[in-house]
C-alpha atoms as a PDB file:
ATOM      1  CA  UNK A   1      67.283  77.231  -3.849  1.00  0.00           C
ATOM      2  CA  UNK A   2      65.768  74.461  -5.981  1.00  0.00           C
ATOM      3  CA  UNK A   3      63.894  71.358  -4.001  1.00  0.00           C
ATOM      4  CA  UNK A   4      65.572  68.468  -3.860  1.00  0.00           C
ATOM      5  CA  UNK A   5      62.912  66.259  -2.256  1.00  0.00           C
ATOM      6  CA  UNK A   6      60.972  65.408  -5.282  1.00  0.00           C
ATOM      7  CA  UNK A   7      58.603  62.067  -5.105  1.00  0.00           C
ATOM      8  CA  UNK A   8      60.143  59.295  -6.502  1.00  0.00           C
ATOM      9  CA  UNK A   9      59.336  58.029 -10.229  1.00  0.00           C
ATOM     10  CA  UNK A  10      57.668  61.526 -10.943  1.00  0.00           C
ATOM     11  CA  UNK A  11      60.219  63.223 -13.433  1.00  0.00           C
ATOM     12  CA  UNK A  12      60.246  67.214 -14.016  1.00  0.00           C
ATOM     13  CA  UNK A  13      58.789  68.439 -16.975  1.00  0.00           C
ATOM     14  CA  UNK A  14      55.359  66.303 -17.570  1.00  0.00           C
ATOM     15  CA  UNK A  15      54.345  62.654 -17.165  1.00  0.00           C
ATOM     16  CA  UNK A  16      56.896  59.036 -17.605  1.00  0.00           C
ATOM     17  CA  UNK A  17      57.429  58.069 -21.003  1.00  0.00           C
ATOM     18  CA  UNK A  18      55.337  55.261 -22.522  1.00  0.00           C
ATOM     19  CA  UNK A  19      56.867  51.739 -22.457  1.00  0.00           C
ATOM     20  CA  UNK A  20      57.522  50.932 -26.157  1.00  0.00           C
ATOM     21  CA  UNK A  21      55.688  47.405 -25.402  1.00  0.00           C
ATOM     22  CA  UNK A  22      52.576  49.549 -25.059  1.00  0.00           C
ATOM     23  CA  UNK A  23      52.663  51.013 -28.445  1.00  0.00           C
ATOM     24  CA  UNK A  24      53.011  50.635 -31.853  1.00  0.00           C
ATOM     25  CA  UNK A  25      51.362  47.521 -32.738  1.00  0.00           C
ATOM     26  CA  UNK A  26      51.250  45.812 -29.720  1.00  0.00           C
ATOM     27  CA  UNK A  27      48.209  44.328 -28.094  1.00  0.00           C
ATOM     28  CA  UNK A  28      47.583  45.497 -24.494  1.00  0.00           C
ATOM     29  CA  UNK A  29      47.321  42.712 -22.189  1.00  0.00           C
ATOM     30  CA  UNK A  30      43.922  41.897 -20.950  1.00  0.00           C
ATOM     31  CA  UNK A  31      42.782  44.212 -24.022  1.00  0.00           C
ATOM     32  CA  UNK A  32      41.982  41.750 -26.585  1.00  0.00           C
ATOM     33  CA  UNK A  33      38.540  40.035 -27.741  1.00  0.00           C
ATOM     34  CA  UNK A  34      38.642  36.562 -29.700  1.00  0.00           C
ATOM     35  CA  UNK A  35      37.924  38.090 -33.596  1.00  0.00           C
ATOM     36  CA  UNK A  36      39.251  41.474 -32.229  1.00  0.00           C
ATOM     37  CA  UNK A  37      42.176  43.163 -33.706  1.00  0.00           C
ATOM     38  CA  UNK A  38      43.538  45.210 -30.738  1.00  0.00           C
ATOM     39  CA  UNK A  39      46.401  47.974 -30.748  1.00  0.00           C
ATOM     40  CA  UNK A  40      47.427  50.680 -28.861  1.00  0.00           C
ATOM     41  CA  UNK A  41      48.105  54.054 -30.091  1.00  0.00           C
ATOM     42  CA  UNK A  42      48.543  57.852 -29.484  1.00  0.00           C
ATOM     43  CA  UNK A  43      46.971  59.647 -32.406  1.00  0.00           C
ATOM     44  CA  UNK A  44      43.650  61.405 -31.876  1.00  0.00           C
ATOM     45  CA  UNK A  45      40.906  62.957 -33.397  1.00  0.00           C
ATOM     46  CA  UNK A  46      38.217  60.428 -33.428  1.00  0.00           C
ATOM     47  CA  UNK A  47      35.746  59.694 -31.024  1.00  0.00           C
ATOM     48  CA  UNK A  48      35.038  57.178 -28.312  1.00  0.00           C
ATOM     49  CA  UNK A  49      31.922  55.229 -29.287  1.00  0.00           C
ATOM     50  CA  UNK A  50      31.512  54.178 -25.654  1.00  0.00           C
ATOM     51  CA  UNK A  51      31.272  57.874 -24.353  1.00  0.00           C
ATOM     52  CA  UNK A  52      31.107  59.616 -27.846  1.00  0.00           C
ATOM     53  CA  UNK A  53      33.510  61.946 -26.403  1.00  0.00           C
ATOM     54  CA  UNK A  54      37.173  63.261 -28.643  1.00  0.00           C
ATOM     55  CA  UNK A  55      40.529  61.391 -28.319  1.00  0.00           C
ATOM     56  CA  UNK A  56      42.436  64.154 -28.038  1.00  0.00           C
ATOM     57  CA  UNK A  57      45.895  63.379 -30.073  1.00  0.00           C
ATOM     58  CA  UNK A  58      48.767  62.210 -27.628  1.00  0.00           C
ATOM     59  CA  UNK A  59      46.426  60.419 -25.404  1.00  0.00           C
ATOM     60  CA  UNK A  60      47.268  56.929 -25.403  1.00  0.00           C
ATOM     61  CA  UNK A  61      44.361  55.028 -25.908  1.00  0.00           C
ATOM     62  CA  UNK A  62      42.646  51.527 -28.081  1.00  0.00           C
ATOM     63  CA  UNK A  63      42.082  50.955 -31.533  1.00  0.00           C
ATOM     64  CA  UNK A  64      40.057  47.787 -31.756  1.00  0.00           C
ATOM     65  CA  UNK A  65      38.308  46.374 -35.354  1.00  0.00           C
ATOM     66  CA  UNK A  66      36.973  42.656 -36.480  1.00  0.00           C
ATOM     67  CA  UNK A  67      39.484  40.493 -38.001  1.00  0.00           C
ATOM     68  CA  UNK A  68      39.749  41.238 -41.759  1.00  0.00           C
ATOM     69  CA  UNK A  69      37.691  44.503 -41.615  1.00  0.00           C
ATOM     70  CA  UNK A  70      39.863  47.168 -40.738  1.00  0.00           C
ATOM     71  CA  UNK A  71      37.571  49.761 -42.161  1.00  0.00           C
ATOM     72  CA  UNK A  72      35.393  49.286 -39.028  1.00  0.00           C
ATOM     73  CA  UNK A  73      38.568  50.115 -37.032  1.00  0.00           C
ATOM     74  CA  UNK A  74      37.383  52.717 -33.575  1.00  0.00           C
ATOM     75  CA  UNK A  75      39.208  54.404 -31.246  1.00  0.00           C
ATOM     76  CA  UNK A  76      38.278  53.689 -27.554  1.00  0.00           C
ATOM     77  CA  UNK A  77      39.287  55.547 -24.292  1.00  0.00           C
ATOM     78  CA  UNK A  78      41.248  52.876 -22.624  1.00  0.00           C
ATOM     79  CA  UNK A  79      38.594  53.126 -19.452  1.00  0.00           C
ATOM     80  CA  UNK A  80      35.763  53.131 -22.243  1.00  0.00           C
ATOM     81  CA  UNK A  81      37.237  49.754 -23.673  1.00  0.00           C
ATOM     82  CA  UNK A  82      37.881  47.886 -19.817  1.00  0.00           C
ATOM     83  CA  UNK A  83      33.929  49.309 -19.623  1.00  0.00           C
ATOM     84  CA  UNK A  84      33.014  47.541 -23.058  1.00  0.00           C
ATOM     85  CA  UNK A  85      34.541  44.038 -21.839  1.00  0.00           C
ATOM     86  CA  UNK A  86      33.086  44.165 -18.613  1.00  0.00           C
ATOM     87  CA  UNK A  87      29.668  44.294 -20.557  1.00  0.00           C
ATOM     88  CA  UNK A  88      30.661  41.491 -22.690  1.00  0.00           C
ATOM     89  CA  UNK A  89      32.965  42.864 -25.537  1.00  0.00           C
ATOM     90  CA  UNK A  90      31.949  45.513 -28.290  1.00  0.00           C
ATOM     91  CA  UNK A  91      29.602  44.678 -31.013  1.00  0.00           C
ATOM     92  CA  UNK A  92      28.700  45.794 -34.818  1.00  0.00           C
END
């Protein structure tokens, strides 16, 4: 017989769905950096260059750049980035 007593907000089959507010374009609160562009998104294969470590793809995580340079665009763990800000904000 199947259990019944599950923990609440944990659903069967893998972790809650991502609020739509967190993705696609839309800047994290407590993420951003005045000249920063910040987003949030879920495809990987870069890595980190707080921990130099992969992204792996699906893993929800920063994309931060200066204002009007997107080619200088990285891809941050989001405990890498809330690292980065405690040490004053990334640099160039």
């Amino acid at each position: 017989m199947p259990r019944r007593n599950r923990p609440k907000g944990k659903r069967a089959g893998g972790p809650a769905p991502l609020r739509p507010d967190v993705l696609g374009g839309v800047t994290p609160a407590g993420a951003g950096v005045e000249g920063w562009t910040v987003r949030m998104s879920q495809k990987g294969g870069s890595d980190c260059p707080y921990c130099n470590r992969p992204i792996p793809a699906g893993k929800p995580h920063i994309v931060a750049w200066p204002e009007d340079e997107i080619e200088l665009r990285r891809h941050w763990h989001v405990a890498c980035w809330e690292r980065e800000l405690r040490r004053g904000g990334p640099t160039l």
